[in-house]
N, C-alpha and C. Protein backbone atom coordinates (compact mmCIF):
# COMPACT_ATOMS: atom_id res chain seq x y z
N UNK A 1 0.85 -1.20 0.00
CA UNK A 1 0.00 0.00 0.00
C UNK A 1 0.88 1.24 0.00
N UNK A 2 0.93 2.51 -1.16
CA UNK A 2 1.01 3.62 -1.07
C UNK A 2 1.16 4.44 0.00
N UNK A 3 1.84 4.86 0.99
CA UNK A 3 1.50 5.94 2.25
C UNK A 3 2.17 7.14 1.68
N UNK A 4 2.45 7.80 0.41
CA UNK A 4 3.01 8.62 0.44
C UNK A 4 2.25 9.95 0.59
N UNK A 5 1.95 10.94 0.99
CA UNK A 5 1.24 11.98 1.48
C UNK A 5 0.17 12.53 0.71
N UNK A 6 0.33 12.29 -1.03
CA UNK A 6 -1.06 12.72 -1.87
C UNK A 6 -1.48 11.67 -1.39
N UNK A 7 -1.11 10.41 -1.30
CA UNK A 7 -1.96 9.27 -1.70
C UNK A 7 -3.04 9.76 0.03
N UNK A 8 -2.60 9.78 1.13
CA UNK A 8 -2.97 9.76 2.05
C UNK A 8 -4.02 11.00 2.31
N UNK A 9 -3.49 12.13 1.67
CA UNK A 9 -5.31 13.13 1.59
C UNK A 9 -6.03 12.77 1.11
N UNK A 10 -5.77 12.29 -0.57
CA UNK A 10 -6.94 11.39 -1.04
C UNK A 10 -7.59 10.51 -0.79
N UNK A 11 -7.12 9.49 0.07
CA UNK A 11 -7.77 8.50 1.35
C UNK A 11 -8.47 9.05 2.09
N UNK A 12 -7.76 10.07 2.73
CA UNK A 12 -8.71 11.18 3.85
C UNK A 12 -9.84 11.90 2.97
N UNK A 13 -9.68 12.85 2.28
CA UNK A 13 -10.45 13.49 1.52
C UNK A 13 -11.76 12.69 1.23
N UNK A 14 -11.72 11.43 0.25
CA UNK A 14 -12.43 10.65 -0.24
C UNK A 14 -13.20 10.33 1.01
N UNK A 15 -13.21 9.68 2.07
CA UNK A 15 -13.71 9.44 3.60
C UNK A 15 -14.54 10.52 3.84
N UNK A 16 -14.30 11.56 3.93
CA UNK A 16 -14.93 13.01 4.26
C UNK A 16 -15.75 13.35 3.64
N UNK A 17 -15.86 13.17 2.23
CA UNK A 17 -16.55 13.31 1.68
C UNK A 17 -16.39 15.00 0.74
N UNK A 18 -14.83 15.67 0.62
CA UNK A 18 -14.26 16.55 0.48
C UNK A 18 -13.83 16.21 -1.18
N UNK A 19 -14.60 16.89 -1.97
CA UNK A 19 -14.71 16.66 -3.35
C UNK A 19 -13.22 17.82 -3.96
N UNK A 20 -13.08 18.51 -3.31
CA UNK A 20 -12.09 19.60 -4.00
C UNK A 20 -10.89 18.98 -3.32
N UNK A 21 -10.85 18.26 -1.94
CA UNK A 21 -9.47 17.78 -1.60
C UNK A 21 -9.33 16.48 -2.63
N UNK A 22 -9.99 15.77 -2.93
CA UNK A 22 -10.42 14.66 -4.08
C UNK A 22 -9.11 15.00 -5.22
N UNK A 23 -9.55 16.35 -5.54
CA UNK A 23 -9.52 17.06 -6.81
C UNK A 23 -7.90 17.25 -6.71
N UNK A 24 -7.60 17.66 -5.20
CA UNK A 24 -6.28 18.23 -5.39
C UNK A 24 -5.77 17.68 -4.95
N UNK A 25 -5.48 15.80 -4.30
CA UNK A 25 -4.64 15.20 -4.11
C UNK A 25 -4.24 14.40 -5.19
N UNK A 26 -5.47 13.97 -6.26
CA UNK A 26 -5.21 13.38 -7.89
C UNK A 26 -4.42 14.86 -8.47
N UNK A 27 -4.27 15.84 -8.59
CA UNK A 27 -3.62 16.91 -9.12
C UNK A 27 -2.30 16.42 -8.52
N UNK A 28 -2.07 16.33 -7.31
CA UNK A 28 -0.27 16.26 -7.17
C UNK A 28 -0.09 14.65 -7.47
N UNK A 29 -1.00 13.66 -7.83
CA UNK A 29 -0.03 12.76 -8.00
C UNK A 29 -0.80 11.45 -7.60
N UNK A 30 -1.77 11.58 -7.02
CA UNK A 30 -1.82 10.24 -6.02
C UNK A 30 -2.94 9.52 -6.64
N UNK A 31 -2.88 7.93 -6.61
CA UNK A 31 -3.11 7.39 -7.67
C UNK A 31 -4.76 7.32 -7.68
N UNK A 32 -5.77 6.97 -8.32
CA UNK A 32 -6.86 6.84 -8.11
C UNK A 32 -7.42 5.71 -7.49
N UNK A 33 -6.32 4.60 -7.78
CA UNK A 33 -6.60 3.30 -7.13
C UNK A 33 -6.01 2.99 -5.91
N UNK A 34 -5.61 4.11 -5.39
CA UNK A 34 -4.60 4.05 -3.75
C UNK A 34 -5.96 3.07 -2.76
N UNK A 35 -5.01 2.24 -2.24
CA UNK A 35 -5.97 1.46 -1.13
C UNK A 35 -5.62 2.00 0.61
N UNK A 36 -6.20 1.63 1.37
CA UNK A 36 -6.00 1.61 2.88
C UNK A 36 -5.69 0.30 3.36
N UNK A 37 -5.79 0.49 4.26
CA UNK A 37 -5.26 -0.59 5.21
C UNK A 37 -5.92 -2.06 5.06
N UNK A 38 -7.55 -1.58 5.07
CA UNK A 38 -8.65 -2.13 4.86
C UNK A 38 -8.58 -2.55 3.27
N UNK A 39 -8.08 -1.95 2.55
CA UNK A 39 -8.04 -1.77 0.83
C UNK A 39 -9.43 -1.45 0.25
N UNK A 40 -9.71 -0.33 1.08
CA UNK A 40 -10.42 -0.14 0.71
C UNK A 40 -9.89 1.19 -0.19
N UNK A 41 -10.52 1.36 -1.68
CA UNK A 41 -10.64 2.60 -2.53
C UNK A 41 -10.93 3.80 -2.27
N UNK A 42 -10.31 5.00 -3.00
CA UNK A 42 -11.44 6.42 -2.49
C UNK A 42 -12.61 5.96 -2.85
N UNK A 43 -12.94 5.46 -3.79
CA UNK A 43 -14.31 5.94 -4.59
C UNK A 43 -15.22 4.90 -3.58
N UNK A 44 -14.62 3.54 -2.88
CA UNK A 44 -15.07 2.77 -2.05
C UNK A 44 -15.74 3.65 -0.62
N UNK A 45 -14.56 4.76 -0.64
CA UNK A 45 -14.36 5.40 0.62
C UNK A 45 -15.95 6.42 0.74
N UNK A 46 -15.50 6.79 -0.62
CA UNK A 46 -16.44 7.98 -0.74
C UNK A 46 -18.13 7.09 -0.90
N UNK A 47 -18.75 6.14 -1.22
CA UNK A 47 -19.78 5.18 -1.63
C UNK A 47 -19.99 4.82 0.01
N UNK A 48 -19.29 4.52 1.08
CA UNK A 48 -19.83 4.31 2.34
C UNK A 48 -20.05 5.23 3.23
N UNK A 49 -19.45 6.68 2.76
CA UNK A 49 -20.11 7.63 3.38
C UNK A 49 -21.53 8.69 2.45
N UNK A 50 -21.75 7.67 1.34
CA UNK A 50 -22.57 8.80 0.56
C UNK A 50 -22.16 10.11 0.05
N UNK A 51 -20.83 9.98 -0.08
CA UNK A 51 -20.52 11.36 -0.69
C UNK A 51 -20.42 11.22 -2.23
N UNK A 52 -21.36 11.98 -2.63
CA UNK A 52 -21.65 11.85 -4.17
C UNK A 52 -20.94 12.27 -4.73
N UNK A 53 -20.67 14.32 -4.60
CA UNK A 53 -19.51 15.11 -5.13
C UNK A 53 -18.39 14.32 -4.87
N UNK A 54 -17.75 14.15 -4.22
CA UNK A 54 -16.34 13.15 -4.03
C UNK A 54 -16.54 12.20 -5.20
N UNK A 55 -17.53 11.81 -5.50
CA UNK A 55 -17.30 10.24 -6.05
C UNK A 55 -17.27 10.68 -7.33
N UNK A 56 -18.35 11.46 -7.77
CA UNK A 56 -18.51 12.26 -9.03
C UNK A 56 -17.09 12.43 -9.51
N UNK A 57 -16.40 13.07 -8.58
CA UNK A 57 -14.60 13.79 -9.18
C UNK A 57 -14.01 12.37 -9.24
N UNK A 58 -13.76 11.15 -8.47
CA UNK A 58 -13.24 10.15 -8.56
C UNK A 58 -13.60 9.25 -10.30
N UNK A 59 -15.40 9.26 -10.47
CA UNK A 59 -15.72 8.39 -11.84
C UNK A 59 -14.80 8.80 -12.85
N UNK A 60 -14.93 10.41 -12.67
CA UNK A 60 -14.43 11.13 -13.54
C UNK A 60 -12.77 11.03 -14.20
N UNK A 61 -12.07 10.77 -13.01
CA UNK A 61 -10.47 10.54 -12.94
C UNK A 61 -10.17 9.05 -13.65
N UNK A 62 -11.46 8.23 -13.43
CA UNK A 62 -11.59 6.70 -14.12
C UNK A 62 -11.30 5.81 -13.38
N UNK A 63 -11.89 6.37 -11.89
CA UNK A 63 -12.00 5.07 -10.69
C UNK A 63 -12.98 3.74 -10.80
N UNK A 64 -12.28 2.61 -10.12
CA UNK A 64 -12.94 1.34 -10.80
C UNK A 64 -14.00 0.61 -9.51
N UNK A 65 -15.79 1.27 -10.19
CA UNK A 65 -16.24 0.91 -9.33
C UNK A 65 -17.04 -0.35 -8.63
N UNK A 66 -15.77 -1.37 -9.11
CA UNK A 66 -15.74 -3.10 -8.98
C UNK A 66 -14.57 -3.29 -8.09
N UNK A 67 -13.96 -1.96 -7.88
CA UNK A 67 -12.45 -2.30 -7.00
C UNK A 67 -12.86 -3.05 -5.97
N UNK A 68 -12.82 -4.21 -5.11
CA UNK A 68 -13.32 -4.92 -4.03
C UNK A 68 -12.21 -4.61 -2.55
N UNK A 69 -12.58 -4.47 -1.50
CA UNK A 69 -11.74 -4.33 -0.04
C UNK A 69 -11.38 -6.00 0.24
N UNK A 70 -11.24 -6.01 1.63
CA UNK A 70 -10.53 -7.08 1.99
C UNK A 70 -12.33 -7.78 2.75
N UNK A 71 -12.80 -6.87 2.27
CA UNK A 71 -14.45 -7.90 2.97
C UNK A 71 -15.45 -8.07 1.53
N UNK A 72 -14.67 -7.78 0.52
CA UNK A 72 -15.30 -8.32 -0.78
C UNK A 72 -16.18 -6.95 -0.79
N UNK A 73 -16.55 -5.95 -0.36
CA UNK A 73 -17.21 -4.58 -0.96
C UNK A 73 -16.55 -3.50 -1.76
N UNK A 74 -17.46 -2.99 -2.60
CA UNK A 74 -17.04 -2.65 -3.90
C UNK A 74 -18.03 -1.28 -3.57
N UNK A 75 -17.58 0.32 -4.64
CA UNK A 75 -18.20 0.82 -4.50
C UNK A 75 -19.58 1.17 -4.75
N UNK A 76 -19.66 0.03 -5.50
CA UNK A 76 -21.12 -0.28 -6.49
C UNK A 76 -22.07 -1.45 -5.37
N UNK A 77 -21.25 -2.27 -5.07
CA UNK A 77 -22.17 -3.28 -4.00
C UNK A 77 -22.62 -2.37 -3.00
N UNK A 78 -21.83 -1.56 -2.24
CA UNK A 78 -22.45 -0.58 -0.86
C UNK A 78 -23.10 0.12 -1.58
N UNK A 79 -23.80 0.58 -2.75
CA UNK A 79 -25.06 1.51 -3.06
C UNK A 79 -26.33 0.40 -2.29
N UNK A 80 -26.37 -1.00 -2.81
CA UNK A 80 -27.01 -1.75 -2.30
C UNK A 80 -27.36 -1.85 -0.78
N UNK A 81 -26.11 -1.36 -0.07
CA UNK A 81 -26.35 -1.15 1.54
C UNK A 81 -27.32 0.05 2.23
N UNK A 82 -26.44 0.87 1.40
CA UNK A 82 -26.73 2.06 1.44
C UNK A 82 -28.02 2.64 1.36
N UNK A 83 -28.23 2.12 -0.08
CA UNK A 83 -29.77 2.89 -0.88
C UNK A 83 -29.65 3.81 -1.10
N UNK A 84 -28.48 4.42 -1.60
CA UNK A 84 -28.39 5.70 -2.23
C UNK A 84 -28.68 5.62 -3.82
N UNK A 85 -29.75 6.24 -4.13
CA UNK A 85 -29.63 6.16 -5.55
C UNK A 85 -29.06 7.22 -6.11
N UNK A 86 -28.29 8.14 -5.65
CA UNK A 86 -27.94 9.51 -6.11
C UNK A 86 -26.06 8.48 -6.60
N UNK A 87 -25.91 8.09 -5.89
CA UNK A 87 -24.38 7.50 -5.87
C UNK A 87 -24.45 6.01 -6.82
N UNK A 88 -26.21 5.60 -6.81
CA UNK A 88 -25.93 4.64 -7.94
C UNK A 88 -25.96 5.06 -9.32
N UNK A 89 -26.21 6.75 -9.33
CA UNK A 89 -26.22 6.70 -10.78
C UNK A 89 -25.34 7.54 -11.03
N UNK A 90 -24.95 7.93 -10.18
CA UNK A 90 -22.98 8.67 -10.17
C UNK A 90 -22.11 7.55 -10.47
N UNK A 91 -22.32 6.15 -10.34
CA UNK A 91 -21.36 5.02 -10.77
C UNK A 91 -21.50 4.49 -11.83
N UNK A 92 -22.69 4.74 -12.26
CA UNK A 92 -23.33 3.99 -13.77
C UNK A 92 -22.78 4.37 -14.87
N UNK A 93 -22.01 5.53 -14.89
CA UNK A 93 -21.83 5.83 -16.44
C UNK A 93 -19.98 5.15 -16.46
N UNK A 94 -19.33 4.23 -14.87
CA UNK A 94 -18.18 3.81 -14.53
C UNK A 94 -18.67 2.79 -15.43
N UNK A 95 -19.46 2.35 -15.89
CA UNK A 95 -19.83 0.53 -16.25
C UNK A 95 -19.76 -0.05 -15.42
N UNK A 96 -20.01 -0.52 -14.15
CA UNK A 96 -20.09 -1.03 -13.01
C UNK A 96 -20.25 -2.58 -13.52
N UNK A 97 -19.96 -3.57 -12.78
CA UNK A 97 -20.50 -5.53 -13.45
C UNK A 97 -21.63 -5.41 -12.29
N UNK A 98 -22.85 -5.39 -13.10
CA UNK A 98 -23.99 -5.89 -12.40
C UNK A 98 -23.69 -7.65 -11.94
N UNK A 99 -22.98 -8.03 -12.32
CA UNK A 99 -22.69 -9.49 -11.55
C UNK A 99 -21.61 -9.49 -10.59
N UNK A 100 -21.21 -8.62 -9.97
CA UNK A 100 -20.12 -8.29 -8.80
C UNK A 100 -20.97 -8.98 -7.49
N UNK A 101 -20.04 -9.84 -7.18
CA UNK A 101 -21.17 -10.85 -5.52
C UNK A 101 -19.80 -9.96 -4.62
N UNK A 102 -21.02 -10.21 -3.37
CA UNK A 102 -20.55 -9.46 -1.97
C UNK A 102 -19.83 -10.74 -1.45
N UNK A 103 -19.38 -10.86 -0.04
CA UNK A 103 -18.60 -12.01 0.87
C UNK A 103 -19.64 -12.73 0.36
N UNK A 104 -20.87 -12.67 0.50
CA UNK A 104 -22.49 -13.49 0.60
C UNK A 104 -22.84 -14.22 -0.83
N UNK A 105 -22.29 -13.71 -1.61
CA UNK A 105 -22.43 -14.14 -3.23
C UNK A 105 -23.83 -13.44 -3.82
N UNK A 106 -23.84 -12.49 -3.25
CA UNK A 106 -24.90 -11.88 -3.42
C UNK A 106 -24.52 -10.48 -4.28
N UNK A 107 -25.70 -10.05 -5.01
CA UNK A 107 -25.43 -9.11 -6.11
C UNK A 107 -25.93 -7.66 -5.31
N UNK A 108 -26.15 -6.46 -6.04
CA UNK A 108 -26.52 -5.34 -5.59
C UNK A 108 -27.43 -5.56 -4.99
N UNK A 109 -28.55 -5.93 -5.84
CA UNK A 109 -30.22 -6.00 -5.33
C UNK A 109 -30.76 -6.78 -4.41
N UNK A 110 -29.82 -7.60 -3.77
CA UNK A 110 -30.28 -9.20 -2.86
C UNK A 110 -30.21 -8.01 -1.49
N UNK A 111 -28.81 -6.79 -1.00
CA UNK A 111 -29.20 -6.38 0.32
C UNK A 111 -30.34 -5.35 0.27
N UNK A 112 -30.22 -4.79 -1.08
CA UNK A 112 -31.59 -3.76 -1.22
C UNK A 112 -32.90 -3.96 -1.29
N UNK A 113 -33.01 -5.19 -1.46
CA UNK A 113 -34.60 -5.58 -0.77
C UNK A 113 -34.29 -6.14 0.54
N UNK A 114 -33.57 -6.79 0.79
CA UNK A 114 -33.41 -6.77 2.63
C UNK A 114 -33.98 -5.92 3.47
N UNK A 115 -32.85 -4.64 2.95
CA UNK A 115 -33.13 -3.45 3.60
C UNK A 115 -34.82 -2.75 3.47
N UNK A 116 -34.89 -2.84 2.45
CA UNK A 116 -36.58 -2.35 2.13
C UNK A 116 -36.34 -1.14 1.61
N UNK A 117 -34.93 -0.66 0.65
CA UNK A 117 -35.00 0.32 -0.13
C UNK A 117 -35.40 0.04 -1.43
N UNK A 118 -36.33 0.85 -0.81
CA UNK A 118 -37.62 0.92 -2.13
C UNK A 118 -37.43 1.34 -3.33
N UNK A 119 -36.62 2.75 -3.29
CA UNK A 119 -36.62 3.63 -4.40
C UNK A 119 -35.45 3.13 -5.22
N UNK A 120 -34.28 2.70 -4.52
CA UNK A 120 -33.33 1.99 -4.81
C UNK A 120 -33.55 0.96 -5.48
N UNK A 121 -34.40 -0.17 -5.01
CA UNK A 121 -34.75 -1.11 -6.03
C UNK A 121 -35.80 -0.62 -7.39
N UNK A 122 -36.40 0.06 -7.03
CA UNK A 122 -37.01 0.47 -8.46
C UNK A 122 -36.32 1.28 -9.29
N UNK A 123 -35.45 2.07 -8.59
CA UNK A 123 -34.35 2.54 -9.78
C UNK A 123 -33.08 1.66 -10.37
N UNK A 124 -33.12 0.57 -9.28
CA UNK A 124 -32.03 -0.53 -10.01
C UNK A 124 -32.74 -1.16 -11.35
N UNK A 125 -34.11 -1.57 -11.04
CA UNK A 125 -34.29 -2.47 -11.56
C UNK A 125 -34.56 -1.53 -13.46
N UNK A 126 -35.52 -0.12 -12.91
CA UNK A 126 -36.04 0.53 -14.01
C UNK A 126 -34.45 0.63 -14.82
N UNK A 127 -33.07 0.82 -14.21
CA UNK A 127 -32.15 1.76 -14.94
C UNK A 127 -30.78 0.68 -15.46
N UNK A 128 -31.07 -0.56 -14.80
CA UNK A 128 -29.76 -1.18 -15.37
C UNK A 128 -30.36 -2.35 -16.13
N UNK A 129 -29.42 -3.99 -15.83
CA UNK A 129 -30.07 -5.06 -16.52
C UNK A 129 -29.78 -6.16 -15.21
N UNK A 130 -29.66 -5.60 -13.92
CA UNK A 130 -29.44 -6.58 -12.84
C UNK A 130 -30.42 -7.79 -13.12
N UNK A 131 -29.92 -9.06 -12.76
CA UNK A 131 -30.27 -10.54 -12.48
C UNK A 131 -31.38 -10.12 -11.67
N UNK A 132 -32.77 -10.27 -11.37
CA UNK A 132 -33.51 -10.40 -10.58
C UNK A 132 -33.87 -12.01 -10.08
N UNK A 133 -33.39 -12.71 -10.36
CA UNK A 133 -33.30 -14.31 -9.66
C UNK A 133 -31.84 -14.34 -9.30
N UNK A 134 -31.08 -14.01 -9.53
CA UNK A 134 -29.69 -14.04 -9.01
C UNK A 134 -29.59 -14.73 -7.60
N UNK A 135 -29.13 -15.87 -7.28
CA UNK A 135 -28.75 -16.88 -6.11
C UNK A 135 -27.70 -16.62 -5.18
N UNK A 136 -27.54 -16.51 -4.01
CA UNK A 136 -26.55 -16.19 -3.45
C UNK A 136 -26.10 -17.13 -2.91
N UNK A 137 -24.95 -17.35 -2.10
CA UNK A 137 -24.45 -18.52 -1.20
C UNK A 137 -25.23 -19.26 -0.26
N UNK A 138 -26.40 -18.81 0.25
CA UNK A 138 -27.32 -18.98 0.87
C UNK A 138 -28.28 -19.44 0.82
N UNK A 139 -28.17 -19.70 -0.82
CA UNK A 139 -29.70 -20.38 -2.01
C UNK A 139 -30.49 -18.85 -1.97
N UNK A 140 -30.27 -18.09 -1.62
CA UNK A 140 -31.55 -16.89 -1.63
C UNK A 140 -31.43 -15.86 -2.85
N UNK A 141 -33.10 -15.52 -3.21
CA UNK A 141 -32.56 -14.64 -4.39
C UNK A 141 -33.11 -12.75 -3.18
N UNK A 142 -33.26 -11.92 -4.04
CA UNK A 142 -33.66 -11.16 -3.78
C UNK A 142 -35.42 -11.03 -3.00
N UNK A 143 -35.99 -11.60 -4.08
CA UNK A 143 -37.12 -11.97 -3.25
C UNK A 143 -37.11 -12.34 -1.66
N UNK A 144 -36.14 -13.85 -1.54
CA UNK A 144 -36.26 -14.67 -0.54
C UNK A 144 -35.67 -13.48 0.29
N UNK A 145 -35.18 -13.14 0.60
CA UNK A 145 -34.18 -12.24 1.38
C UNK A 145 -35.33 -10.84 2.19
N UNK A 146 -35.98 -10.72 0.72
CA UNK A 146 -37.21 -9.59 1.33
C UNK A 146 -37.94 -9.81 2.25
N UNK A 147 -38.52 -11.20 2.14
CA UNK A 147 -39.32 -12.16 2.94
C UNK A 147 -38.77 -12.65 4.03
N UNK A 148 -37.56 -13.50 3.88
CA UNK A 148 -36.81 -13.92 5.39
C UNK A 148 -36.28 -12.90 6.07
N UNK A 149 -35.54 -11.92 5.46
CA UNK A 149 -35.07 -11.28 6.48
C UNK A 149 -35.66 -9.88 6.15
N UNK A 150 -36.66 -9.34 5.99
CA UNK A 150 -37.75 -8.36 5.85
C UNK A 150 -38.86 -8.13 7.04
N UNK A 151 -39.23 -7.02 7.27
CA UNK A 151 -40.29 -7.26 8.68
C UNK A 151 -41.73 -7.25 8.19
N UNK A 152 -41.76 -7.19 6.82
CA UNK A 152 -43.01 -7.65 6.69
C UNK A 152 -44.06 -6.35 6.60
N UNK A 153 -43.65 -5.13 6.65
CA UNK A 153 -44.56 -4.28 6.31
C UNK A 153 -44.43 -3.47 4.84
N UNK A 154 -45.11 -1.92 5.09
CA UNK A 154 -45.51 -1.30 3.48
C UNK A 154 -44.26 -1.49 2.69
N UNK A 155 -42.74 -0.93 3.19
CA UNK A 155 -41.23 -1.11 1.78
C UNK A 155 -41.28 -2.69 1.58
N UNK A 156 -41.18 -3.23 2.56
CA UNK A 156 -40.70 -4.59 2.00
C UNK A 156 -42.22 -5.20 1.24
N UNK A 157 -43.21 -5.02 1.16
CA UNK A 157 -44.26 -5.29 0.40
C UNK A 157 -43.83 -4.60 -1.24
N UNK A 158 -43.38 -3.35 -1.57
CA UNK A 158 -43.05 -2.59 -2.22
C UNK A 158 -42.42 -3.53 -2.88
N UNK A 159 -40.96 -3.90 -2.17
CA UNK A 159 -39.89 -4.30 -2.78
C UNK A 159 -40.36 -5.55 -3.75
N UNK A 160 -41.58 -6.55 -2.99
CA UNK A 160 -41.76 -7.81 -3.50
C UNK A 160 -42.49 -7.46 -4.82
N UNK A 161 -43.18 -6.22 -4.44
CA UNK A 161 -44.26 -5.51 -5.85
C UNK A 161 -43.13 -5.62 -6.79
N UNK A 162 -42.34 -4.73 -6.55
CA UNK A 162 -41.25 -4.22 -7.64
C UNK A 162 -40.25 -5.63 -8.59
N UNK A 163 -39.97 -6.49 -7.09
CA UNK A 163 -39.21 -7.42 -7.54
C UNK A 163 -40.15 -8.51 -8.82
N UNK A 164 -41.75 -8.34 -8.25
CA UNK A 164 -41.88 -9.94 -9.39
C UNK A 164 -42.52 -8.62 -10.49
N UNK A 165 -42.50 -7.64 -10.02
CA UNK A 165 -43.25 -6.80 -11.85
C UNK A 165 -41.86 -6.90 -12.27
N UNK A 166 -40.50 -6.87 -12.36
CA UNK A 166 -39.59 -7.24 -13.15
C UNK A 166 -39.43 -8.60 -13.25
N UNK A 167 -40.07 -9.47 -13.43
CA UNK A 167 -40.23 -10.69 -13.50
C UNK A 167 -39.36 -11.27 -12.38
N UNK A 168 -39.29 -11.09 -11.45
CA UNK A 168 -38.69 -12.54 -10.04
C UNK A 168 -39.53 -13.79 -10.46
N UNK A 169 -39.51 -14.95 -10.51
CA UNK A 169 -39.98 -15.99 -10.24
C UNK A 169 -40.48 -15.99 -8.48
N UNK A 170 -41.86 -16.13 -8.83
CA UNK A 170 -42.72 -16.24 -7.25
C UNK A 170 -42.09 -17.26 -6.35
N UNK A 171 -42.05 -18.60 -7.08
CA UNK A 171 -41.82 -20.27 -6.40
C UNK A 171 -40.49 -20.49 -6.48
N UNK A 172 -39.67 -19.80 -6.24
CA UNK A 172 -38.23 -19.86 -7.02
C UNK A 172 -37.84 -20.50 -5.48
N UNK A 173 -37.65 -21.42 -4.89
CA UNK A 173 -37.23 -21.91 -3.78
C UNK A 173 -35.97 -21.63 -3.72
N UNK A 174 -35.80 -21.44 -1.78
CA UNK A 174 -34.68 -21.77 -1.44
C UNK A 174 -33.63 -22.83 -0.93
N UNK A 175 -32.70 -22.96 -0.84
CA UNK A 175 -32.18 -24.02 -0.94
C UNK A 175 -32.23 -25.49 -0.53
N UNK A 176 -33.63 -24.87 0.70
CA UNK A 176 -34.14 -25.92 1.63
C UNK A 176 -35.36 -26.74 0.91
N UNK A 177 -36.19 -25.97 0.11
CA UNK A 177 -36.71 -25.97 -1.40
C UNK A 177 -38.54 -25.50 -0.74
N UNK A 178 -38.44 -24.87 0.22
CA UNK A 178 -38.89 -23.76 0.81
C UNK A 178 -39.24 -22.66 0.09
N UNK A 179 -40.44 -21.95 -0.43
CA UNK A 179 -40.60 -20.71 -0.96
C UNK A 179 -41.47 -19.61 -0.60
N UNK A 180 -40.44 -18.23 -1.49
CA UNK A 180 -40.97 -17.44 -0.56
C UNK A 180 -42.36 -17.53 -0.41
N UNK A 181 -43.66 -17.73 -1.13
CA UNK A 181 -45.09 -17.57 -0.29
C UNK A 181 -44.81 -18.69 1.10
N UNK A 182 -44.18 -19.75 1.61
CA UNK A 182 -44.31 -20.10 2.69
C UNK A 182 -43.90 -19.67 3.49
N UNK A 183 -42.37 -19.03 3.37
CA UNK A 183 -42.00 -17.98 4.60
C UNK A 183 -42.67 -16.91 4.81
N UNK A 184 -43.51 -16.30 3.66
CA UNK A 184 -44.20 -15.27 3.91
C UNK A 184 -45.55 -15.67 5.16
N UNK A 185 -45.78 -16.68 4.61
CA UNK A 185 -46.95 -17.42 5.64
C UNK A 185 -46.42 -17.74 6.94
N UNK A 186 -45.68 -18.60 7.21
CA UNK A 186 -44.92 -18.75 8.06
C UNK A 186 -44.62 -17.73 9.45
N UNK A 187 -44.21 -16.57 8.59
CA UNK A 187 -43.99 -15.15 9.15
C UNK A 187 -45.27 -14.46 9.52
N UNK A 188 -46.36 -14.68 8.70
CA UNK A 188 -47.85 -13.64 9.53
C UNK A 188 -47.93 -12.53 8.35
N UNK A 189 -47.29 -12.92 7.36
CA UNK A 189 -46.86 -11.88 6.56
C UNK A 189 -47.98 -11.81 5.30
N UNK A 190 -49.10 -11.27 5.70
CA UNK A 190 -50.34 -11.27 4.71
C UNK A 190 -50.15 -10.61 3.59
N UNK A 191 -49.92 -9.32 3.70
CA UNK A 191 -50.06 -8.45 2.69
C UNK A 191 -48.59 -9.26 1.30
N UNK A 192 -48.10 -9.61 2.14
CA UNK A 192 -46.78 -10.40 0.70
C UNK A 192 -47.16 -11.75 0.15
N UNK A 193 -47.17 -12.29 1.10
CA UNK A 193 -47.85 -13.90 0.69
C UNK A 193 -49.60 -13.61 -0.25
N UNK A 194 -50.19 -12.71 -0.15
CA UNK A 194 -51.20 -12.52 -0.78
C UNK A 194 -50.71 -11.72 -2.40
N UNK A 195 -49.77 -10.74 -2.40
CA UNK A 195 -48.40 -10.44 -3.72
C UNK A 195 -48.60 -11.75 -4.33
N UNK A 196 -47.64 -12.73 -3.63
CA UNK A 196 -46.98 -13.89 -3.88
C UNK A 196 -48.28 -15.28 -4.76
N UNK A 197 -49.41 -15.33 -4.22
CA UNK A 197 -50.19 -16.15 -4.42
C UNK A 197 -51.08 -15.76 -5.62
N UNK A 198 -50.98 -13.99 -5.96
CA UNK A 198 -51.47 -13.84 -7.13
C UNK A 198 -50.22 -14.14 -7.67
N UNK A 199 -49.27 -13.05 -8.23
CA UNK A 199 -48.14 -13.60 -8.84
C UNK A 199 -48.28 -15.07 -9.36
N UNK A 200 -47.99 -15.98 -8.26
CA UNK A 200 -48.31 -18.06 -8.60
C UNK A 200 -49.14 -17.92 -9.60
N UNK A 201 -50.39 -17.46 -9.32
CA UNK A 201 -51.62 -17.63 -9.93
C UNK A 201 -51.67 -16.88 -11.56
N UNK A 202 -50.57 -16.17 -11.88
CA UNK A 202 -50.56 -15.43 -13.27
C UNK A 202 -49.39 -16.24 -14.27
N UNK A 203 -48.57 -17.26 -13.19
CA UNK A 203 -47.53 -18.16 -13.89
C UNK A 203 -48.06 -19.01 -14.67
């Protein structure tokens, strides 16, 4: 790893979320792909604190936003954490690999319906060509994930809306061969499992 002093504002800078220190530590020198300790990237740096301007000056310099840390996150996978859609479409014009898996083998969209970012998944799904069955290490797709680890109210209902109108497969079991309408049932989870049972019913 780099410690030489541009490289190290631009580490700092990028963290902060300081778009003009960005600007003027790539001016003296310091590389765009400088890592930390963590290895983690500016543009990594700048994507976990939501700093858009920062990241904006980084796409721009031709930062790579597939660079992965030492926990397999990339600055394109943490939009998925995040739910920033302002920073997912500050990365989009990077060419980002919509097939980039997290530690989990999981793609952008598997933590963004977790989470129950809503707007996030409908702008993933409306603006790129992400896998919406995409499998993770876990057997789970995006769906399953909404459902198992979702609490079951209005976003995560959203998310399941959003996920099968881009075609998710309803019955797409998980690895146990378990699907989501049974965990939805399982869970008390009416308003999804009732999603889920029309969905079945239009296959």
């Amino acid at each position: 790893m780099t410690t030489n002093e541009p490289t190290r504002r631009l580490l700092d800078a990028a963290r902060r979320g300081d778009a003009e220190g960005v600007r003027a530590a790539l001016a003296d020198g310091a590389p765009v792909e400088a890592r930390d300790g963590e290895l983690r990237s500016p543009l990594l740096l700048a994507s976990l604190g939501d700093h858009v301007d920062a990241a904006r000056v980084l796409v721009e310099a031709g930062a790579d936003p597939d660079a992965q840390d030492s926990r397999q996150d990339s600055a394109w996978l943490v939009t998925g954490v995040t739910g920033s859609v302002a920073m997912m479409r500050v990365l989009l014009p990077a060419g980002p690999d919509l097939t980039l898996r997290n530690r989990f083998g999981g793609v952008a969209l598997i933590p963004a319906s977790e989470r129950g970012h809503v707007e996030y998944v409908r702008a993933l799904l409306d603006e790129t060509g992400i896998a919406v069955d995409h499998v993770n290490d876990l057997g789970w797709t995006a769906l399953l994930e909404a459902v198992i680890l979702g609490d079951g109210g209005r976003a995560h209902e959203e998310v399941v809306e959003l996920l099968l109108a881009a075609g998710a497969t309803p019955d797409l079991p998980d690895a146990d061969g378990v699907t989501p309408l049974a965990h939805a049932e399982r869970r008390g989870f009416d308003g999804i499992a009732a999603l889920l049972r029309a969905a079945g019913q239009q296959d």
